[in-house]
Protein backbone atom coordinates (compact mmCIF):
# COMPACT_ATOMS: atom_id res chain seq x y z
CA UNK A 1 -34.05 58.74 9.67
CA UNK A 2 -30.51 58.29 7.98
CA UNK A 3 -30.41 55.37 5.21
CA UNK A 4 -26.66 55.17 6.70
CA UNK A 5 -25.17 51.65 7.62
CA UNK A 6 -24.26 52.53 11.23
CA UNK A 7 -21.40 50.55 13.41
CA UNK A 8 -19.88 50.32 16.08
CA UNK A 9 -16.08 49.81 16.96
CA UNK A 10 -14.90 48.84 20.44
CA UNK A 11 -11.35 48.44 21.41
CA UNK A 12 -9.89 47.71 24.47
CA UNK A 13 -7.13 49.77 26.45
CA UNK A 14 -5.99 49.44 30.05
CA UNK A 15 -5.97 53.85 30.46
CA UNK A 16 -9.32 53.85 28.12
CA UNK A 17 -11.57 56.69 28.73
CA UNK A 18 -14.68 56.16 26.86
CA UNK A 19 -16.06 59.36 27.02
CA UNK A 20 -13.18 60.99 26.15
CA UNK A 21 -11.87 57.71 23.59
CA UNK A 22 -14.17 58.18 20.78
CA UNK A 23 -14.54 59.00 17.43
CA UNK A 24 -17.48 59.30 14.57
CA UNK A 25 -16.24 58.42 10.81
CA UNK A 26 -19.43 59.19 8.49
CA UNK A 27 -19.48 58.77 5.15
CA UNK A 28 -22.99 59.52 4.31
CA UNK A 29 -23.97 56.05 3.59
CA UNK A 30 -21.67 54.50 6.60
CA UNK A 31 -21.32 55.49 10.09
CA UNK A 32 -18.50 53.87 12.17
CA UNK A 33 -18.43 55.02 15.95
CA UNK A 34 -15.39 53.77 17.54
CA UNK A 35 -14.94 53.39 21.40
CA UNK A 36 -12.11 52.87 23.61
CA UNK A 37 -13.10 50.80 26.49
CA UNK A 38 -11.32 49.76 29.84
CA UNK A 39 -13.12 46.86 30.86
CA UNK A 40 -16.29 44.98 29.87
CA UNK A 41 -18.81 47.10 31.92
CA UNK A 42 -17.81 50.15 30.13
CA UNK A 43 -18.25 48.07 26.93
CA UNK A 44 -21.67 46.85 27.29
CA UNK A 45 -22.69 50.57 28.25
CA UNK A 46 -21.24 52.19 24.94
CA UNK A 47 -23.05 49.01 23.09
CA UNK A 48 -26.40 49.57 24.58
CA UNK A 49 -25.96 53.36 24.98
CA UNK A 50 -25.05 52.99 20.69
CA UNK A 51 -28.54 51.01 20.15
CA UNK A 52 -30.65 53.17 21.92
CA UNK A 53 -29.58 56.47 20.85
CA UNK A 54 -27.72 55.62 17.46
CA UNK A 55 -29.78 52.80 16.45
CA UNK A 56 -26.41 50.95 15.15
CA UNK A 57 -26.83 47.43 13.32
CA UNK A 58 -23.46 46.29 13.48
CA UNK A 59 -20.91 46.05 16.54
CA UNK A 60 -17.31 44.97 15.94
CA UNK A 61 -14.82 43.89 18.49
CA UNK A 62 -11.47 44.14 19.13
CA UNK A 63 -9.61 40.79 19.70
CA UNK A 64 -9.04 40.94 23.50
CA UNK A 65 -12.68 40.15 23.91
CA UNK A 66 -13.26 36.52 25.13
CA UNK A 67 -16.43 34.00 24.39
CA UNK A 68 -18.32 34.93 27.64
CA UNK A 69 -17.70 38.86 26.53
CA UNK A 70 -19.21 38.13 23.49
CA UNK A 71 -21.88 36.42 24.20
CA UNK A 72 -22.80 39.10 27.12
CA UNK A 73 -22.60 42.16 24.18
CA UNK A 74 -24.99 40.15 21.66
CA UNK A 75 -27.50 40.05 24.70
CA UNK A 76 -27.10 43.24 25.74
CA UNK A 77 -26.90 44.72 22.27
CA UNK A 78 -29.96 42.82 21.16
CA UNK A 79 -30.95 40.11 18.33
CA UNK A 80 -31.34 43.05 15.66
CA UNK A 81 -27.62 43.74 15.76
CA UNK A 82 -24.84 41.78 14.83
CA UNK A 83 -21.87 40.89 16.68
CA UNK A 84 -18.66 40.15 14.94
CA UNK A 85 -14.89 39.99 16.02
CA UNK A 86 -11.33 40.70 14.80
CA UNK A 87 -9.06 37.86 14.95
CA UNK A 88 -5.43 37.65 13.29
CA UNK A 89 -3.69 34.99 12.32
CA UNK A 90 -0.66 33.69 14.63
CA UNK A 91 2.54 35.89 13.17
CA UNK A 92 -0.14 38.71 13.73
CA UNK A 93 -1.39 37.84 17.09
CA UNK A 94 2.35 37.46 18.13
CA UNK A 95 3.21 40.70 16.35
CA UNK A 96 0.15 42.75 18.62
CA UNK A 97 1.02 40.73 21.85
CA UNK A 98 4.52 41.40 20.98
CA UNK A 99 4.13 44.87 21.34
CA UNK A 100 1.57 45.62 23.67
CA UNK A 101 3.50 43.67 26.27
CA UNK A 102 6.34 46.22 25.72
CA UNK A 103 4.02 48.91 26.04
CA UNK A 104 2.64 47.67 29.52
CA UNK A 105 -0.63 46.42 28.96
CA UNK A 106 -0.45 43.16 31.35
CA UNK A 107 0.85 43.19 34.59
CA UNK A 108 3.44 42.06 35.54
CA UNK A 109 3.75 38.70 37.35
């Protein structure tokens, strides 16, 4: 077995394709899969799909996912793996929100 730290990125995007919106960055010592997901379903697949056959310890998430997302991934992902989250600061957030809304992320209302 690999004495690699292994992760796992997810990221959120409303045309995601998981299966075809992934990537492996390996390092030798570090392994970071990365995962474009549509919706939480498809995110608590990759994480327990990652567990199972990767044997991951660390998942990190993309700042669209809320509380209740979380807390759904660290059970699904299991207490051996830690959960963590990007957040920004505000001028940051705004920056991000600033453009995704231009690129058509969110409805419309």
């Amino acid at each position: 077995m690999s004495s690699a730290f292994k992760a796992l990125f997810l990221a959120h995007a409303p045309d995601a394709e998981p299966k075809k919106h992934r990537c492996v960055i390996e390092t030798g010592k570090y392994k970071l899969f990365a995962v474009a997901v549509r919706n939480q379903e498809q995110a608590i697949e990759e994480c327990k799909n990652h567990v199972k056959k990767e044997g991951i310890q660390s998942i990190l998430l993309c700042p669209g996912f809320t509380h209740k997302n979380i807390a759904e991934i660290q059970e699904a992902a299991g207490e051996k793996v830690g959960v963590f989250v990007a957040r920004g600061d505000s001028p940051g957030n705004r920056i991000a929100m600033e453009v995704m809304q231009k690129e058509g992320w969110f409805p419309v209302k």
